[in-house]
N, C-alpha and C. Protein backbone atom coordinates (compact mmCIF):
# COMPACT_ATOMS: atom_id res chain seq x y z
N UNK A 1 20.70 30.09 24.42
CA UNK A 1 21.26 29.28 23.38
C UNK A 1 21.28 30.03 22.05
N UNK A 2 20.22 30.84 22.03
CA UNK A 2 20.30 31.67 20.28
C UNK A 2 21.07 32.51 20.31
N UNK A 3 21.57 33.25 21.20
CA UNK A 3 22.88 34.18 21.32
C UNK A 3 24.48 33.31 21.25
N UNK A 4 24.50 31.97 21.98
CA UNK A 4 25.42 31.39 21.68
C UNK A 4 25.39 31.18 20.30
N UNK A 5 25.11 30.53 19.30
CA UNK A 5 24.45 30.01 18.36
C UNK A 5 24.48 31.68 17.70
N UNK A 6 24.42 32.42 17.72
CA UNK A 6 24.84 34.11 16.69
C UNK A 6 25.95 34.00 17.10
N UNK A 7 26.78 34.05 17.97
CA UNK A 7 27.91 34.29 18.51
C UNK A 7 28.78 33.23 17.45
N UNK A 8 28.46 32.11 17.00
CA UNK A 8 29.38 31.20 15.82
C UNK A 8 29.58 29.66 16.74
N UNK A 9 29.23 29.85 18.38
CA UNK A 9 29.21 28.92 19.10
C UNK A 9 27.83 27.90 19.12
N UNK A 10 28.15 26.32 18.63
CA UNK A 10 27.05 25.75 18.57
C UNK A 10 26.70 25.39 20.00
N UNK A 11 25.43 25.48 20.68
CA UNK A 11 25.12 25.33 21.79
C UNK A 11 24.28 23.96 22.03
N UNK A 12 24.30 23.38 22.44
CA UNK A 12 23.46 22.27 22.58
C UNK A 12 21.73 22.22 23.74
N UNK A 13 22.50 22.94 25.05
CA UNK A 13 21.50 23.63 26.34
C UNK A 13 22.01 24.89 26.47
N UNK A 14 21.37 25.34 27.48
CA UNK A 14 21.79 26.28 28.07
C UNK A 14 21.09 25.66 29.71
N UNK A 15 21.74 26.23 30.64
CA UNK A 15 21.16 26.17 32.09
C UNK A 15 21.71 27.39 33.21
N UNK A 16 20.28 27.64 34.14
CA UNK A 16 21.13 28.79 35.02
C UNK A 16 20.74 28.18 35.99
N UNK A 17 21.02 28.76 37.17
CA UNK A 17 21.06 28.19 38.74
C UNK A 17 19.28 29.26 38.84
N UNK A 18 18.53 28.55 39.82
CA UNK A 18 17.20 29.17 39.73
C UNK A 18 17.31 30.38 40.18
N UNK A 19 17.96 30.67 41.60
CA UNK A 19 18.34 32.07 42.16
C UNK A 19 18.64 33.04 41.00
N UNK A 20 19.20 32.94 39.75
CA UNK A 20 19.61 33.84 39.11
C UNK A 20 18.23 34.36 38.42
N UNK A 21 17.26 33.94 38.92
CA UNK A 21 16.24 34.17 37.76
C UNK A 21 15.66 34.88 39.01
N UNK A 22 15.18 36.30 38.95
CA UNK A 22 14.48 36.96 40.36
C UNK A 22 13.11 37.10 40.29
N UNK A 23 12.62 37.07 39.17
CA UNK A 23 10.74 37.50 38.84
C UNK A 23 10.33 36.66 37.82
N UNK A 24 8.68 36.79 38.04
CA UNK A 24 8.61 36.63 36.40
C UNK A 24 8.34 37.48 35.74
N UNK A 25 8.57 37.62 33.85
CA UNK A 25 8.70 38.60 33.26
C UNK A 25 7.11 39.79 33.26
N UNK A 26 7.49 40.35 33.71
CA UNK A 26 6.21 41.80 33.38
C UNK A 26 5.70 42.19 32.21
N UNK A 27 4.68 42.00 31.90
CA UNK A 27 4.06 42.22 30.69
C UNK A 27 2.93 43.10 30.62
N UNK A 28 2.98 44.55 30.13
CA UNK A 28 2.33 45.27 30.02
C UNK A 28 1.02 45.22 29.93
N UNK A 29 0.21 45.63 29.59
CA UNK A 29 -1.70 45.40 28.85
C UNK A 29 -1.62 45.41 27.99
N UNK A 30 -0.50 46.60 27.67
CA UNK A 30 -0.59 46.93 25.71
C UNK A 30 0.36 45.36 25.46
N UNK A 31 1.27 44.57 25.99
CA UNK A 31 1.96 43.69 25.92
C UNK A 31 2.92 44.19 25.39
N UNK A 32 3.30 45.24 25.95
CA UNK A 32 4.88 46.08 26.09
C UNK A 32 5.77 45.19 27.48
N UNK A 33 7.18 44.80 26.44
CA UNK A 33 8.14 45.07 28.05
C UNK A 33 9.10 45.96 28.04
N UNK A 34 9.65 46.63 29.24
CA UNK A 34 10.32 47.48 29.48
C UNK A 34 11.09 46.87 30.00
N UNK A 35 12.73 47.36 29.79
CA UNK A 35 13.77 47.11 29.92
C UNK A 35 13.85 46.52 31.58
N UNK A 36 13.06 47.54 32.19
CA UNK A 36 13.29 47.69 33.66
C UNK A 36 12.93 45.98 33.93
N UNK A 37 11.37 45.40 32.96
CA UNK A 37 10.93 44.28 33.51
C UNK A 37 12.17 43.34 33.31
N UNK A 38 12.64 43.57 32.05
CA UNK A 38 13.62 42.55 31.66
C UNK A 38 15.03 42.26 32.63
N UNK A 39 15.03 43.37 33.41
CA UNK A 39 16.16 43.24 34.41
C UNK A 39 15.52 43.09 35.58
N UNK A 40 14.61 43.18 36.38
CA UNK A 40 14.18 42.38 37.06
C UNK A 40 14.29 40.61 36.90
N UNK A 41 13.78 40.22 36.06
CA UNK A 41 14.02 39.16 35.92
C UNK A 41 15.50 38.27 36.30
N UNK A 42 16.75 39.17 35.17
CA UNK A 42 18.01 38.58 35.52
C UNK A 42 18.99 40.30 35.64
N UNK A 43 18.32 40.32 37.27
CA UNK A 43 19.43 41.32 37.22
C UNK A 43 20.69 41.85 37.75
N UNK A 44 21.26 40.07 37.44
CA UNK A 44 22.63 40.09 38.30
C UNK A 44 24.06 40.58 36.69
N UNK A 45 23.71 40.67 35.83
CA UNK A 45 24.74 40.64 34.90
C UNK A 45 26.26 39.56 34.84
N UNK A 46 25.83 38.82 34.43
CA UNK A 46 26.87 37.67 34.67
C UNK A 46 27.25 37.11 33.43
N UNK A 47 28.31 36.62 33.05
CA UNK A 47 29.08 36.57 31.73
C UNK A 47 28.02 35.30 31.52
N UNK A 48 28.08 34.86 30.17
CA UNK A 48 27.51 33.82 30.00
C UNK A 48 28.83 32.90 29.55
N UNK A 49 29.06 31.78 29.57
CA UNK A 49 30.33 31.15 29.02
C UNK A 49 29.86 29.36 28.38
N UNK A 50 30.66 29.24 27.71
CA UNK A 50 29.99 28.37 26.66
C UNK A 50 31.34 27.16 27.47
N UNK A 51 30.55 25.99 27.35
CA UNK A 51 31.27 24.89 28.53
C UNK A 51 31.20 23.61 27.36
N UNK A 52 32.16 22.77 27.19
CA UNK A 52 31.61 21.28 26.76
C UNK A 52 32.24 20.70 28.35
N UNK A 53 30.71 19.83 28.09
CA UNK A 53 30.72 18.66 28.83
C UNK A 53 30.28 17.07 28.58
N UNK A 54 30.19 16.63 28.95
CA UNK A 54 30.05 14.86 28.83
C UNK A 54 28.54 14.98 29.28
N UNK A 55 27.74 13.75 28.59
CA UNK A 55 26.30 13.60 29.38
C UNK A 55 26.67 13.13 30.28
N UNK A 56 27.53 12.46 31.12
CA UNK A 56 27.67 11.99 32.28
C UNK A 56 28.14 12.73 33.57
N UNK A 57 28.28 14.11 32.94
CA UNK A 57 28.54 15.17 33.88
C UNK A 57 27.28 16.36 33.99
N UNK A 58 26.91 16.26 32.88
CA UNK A 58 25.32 17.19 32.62
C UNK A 58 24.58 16.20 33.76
N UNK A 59 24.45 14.68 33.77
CA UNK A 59 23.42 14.10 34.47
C UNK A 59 23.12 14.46 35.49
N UNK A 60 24.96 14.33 36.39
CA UNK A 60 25.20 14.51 37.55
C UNK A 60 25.12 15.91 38.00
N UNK A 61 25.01 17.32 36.96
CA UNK A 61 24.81 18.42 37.09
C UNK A 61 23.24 18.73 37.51
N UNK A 62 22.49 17.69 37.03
CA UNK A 62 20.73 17.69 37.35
C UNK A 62 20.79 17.19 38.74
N UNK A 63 21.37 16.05 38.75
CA UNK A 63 21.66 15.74 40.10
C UNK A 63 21.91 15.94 41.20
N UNK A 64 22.44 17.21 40.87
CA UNK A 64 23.04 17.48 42.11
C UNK A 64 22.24 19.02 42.76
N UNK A 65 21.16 19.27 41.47
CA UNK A 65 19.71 20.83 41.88
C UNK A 65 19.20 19.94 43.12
N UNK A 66 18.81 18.55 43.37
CA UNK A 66 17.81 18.11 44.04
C UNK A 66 18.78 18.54 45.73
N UNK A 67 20.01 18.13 45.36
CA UNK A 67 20.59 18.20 46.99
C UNK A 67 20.77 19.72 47.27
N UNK A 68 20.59 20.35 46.46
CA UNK A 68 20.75 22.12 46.96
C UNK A 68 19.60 23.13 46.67
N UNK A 69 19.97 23.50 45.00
CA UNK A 69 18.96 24.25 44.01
C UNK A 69 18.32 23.38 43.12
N UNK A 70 17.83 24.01 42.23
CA UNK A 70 17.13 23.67 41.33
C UNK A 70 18.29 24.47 40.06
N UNK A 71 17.99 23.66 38.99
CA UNK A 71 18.53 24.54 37.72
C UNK A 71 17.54 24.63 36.70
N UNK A 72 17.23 25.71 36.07
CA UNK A 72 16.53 26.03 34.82
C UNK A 72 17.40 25.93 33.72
N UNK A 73 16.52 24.64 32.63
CA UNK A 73 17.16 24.68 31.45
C UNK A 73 16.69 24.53 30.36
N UNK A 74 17.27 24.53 28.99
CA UNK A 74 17.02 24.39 28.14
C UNK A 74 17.14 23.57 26.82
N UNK A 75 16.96 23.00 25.79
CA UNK A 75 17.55 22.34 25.21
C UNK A 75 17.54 20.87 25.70
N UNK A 76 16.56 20.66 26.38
CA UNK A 76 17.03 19.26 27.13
C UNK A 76 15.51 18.97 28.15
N UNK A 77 15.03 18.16 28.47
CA UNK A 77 13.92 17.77 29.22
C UNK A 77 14.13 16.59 29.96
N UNK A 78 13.79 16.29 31.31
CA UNK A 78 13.87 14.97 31.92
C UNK A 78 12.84 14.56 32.53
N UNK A 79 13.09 13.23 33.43
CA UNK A 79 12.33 12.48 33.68
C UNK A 79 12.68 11.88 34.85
N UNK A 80 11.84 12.31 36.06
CA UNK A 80 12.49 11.81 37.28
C UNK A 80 11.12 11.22 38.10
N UNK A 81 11.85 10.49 39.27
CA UNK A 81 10.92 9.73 39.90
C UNK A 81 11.13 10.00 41.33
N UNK A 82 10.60 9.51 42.75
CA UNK A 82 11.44 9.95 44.15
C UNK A 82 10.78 9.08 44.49
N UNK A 83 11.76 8.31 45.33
CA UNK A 83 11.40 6.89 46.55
C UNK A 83 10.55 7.41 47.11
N UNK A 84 10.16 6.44 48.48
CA UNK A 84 9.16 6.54 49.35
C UNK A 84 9.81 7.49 50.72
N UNK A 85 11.78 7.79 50.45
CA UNK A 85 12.09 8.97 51.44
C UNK A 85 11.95 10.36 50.88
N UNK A 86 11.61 10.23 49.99
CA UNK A 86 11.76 11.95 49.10
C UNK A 86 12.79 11.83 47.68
N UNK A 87 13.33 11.33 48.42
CA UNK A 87 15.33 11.32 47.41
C UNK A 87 14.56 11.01 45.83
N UNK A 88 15.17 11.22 45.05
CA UNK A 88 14.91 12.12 43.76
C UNK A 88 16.03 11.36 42.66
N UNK A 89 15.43 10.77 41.96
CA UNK A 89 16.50 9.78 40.92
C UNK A 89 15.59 10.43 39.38
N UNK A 90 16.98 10.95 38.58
CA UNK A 90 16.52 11.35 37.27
C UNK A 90 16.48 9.94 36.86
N UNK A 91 15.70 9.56 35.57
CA UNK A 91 15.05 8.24 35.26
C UNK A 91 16.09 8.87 33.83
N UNK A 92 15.41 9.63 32.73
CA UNK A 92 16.04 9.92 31.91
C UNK A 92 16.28 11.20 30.97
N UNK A 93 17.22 11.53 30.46
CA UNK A 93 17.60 12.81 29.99
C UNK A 93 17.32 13.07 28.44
N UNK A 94 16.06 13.82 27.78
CA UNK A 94 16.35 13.54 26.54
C UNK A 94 16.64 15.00 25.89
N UNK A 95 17.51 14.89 24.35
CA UNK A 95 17.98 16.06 23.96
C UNK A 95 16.63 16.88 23.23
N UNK A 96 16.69 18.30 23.11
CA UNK A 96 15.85 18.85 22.56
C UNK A 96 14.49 18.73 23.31
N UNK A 97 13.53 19.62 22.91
CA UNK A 97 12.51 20.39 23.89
C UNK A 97 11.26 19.00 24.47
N UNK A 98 11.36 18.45 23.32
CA UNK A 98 9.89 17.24 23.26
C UNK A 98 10.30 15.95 22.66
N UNK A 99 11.79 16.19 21.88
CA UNK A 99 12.33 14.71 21.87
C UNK A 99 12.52 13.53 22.74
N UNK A 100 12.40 12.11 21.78
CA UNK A 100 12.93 11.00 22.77
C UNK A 100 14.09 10.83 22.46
N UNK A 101 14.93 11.82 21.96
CA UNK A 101 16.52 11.06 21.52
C UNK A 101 17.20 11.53 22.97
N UNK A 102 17.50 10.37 23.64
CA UNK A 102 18.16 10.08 24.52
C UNK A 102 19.52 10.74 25.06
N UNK A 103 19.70 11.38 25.92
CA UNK A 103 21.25 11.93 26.48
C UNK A 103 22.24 10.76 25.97
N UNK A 104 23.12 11.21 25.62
CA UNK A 104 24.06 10.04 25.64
C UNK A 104 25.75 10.44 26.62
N UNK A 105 25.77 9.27 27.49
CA UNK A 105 26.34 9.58 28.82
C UNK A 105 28.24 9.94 28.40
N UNK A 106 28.34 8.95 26.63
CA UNK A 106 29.27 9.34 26.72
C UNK A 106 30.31 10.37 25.40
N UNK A 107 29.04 11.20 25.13
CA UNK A 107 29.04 12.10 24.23
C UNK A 107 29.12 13.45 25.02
N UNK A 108 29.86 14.15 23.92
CA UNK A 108 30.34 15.40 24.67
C UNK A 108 29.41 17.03 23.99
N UNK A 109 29.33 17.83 24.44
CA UNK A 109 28.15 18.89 24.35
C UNK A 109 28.33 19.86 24.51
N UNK A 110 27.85 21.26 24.33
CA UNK A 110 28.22 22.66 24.59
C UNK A 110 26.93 22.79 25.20
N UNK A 111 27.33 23.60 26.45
CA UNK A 111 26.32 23.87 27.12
C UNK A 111 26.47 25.41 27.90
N UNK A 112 25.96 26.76 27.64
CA UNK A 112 25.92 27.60 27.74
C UNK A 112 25.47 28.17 29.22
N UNK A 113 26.30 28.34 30.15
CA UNK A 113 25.46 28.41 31.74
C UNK A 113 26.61 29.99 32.53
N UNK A 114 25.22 30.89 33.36
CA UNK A 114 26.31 31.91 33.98
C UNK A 114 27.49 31.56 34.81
N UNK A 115 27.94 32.46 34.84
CA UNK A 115 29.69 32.45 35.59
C UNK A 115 29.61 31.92 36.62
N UNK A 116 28.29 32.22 37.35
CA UNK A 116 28.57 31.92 38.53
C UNK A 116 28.12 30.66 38.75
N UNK A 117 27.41 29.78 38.37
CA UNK A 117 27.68 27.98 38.41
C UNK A 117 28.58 27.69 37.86
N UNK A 118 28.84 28.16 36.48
CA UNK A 118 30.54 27.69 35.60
C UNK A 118 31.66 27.46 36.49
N UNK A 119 31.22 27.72 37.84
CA UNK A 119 32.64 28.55 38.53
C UNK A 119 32.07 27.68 39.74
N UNK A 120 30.80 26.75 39.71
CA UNK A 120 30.46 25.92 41.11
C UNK A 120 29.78 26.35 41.50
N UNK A 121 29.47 27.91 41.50
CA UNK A 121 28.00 28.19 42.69
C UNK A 121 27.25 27.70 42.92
N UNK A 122 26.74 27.40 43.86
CA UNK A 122 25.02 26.71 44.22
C UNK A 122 25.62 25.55 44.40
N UNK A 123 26.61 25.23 44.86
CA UNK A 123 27.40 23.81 44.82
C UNK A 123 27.15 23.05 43.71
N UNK A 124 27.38 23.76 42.66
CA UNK A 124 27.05 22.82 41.26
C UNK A 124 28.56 22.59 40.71
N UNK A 125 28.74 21.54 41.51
CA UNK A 125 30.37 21.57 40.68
C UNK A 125 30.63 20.33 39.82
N UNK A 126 30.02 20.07 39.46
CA UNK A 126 30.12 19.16 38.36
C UNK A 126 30.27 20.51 37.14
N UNK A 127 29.48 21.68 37.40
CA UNK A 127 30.02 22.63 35.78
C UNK A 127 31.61 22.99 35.84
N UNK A 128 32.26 22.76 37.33
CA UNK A 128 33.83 23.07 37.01
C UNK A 128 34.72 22.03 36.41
N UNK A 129 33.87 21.11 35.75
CA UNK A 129 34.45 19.74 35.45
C UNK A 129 34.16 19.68 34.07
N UNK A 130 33.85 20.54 33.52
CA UNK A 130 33.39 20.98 31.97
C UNK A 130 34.92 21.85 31.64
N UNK A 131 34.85 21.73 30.65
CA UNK A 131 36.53 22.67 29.95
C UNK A 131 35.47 23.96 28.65
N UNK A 132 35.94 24.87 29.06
CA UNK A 132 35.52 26.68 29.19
C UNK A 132 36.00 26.78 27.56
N UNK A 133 35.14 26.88 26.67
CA UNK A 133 35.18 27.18 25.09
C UNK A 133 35.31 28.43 24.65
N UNK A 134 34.38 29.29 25.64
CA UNK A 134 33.93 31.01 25.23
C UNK A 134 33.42 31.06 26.04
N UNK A 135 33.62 32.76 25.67
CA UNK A 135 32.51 33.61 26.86
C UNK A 135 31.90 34.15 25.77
N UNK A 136 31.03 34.40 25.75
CA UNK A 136 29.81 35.24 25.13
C UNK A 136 29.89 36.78 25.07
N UNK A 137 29.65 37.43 24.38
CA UNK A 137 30.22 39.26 24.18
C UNK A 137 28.49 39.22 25.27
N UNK A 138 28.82 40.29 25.99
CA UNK A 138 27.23 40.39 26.73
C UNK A 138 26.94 39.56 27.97
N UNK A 139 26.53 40.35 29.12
CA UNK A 139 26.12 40.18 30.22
C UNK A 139 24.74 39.01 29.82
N UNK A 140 24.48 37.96 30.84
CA UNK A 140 23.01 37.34 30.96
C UNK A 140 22.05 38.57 30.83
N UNK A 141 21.86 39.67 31.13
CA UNK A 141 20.99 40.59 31.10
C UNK A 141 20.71 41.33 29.77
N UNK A 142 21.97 41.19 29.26
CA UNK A 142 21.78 42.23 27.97
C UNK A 142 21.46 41.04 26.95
N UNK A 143 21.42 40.07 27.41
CA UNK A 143 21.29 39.00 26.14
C UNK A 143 19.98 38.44 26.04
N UNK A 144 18.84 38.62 27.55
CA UNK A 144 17.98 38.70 27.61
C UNK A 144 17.27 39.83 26.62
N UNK A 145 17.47 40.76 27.09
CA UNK A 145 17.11 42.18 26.52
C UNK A 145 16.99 41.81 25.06
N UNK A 146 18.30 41.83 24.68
CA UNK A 146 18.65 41.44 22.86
C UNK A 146 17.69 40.52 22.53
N UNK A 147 17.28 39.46 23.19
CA UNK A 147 16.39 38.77 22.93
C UNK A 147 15.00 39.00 22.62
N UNK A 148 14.26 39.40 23.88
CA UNK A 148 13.25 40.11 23.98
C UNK A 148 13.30 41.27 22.33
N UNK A 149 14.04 42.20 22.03
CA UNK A 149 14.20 43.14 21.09
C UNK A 149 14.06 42.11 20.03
N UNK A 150 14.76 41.13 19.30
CA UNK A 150 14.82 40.41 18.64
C UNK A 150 13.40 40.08 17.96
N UNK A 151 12.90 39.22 18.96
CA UNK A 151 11.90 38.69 18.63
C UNK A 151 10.21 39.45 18.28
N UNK A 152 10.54 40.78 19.18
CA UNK A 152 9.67 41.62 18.54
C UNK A 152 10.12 42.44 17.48
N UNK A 153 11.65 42.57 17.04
CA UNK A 153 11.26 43.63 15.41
C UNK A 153 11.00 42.29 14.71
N UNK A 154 11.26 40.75 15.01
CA UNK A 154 10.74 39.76 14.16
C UNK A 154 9.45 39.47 13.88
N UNK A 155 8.50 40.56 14.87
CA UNK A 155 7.29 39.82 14.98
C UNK A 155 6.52 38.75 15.64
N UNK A 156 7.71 38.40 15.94
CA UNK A 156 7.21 36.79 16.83
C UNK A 156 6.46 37.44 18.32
N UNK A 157 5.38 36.72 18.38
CA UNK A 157 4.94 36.83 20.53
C UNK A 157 5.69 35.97 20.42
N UNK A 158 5.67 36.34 22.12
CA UNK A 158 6.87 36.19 22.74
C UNK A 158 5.88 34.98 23.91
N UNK A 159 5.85 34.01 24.23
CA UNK A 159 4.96 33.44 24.82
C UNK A 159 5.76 32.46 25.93
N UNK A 160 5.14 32.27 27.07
CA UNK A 160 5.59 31.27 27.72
C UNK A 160 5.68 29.91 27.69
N UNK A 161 6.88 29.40 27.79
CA UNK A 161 7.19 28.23 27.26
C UNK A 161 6.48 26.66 27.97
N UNK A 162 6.46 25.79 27.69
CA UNK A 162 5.55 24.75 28.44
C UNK A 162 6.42 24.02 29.25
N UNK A 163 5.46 24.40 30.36
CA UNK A 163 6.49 24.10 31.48
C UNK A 163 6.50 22.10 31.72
N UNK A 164 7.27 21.44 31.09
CA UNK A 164 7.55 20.28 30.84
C UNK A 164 8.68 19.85 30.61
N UNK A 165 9.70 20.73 31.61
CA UNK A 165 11.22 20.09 30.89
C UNK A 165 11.63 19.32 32.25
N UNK A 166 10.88 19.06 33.03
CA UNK A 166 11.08 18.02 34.18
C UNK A 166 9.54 17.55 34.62
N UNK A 167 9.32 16.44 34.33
CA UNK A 167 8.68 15.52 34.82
C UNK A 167 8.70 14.93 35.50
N UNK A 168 7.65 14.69 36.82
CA UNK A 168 8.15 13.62 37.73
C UNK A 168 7.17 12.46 36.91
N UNK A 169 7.61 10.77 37.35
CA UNK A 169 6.89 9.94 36.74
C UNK A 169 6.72 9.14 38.18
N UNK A 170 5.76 8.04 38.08
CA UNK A 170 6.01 6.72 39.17
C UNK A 170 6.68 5.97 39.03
N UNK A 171 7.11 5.56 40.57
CA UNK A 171 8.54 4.19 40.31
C UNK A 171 7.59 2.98 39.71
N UNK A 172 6.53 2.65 38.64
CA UNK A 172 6.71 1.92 37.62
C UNK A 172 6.74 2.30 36.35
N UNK A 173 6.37 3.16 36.56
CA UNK A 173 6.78 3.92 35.01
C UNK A 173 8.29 4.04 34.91
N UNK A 174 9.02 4.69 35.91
CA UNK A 174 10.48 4.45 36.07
C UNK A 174 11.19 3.48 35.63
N UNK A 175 10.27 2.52 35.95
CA UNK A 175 11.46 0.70 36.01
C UNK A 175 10.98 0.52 34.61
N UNK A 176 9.89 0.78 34.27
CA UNK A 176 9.46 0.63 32.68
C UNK A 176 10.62 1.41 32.03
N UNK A 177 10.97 2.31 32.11
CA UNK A 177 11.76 2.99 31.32
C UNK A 177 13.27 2.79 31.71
N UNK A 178 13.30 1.64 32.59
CA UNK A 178 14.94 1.52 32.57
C UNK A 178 15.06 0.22 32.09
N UNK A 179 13.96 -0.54 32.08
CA UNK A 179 14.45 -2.01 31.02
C UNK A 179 15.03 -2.08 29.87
């Protein structure tokens, strides 16, 4: 999303299909990374392309990781529950990392995801139902990289993020939250 967002494109998420993600990132002793780790991670090089969509197509885009993949994202956190067969109902979608401001189903969004779901892979085709804004100058890999570089001539550690952008809850907490 911060490369969309330099690029002049406002981004709202970003999301990739999980397969695209191959490791986790390598981190030195000295807490050096090397390029090499950073492409391990994503080292398919795939355009990134900037999509608006509807929350009612993002929903059904979460919706539809449980029947195949999984998607990693950003900008966005949910809240799901699963019957007593397994089956898997998102409860609710809210914007931003730890917010309660609510998805709204019929508001429209930029959402930053590789070519190759943009385009359906992973049977995610609810992203071919999004209309294509930009492509991004830079491979998923080099934008990683840029990133990584970024944030260390900024100074910033670079730290792992809290893994809380899907929650499962119980079907009463569920029904609580759909009254």
């Amino acid at each position: 999303m911060s490369e969309a967002n330099r690029q002049g494109f406002k981004a709202d998420f970003a999301m990739t299909n999980g397969g695209g993600v191959r490791s986790g990132l390598a981190v030195g002793s000295d807490k050096s990374i090397t390029c090499g780790a950073a492409m391990a991670v994503q080292p398919f090089g795939n355009s990134l392309q900037v999509l608006t969509m509807t929350g009612k197509q993002i929903l059904a885009a979460l919706n539809q990781q449980y029947d195949h993949y999984y998607l990693l994202v950003s900008g966005l956190h949910y809240v799901y529950t699963k019957d007593a067969a397994g089956k898997v109902k998102i409860v609710k979608v809210y914007v931003g990392e730890g917010e309660k401001t609510e998805l709204s189903l019929t508001k429209t969004y930029r959402v930053v995801a590789n070519e190759f779901i943009a385009g359906g892979g992973d049977h995610f085709t609810q992203f071919t139902a999004g209309k294509k804004v930009g492509i991004l100058t830079g491979t998923d890999t080099e934008t990683f990289i840029s990133y990584l570089k970024q944030q260390t001539a900024s100074g910033k550690q670079i730290a792992s993020p809290a893994l809380n952008r899907k929650v499962e809850i119980s079907a009463d907490q569920a029904a609580a939250l759909e009254k």
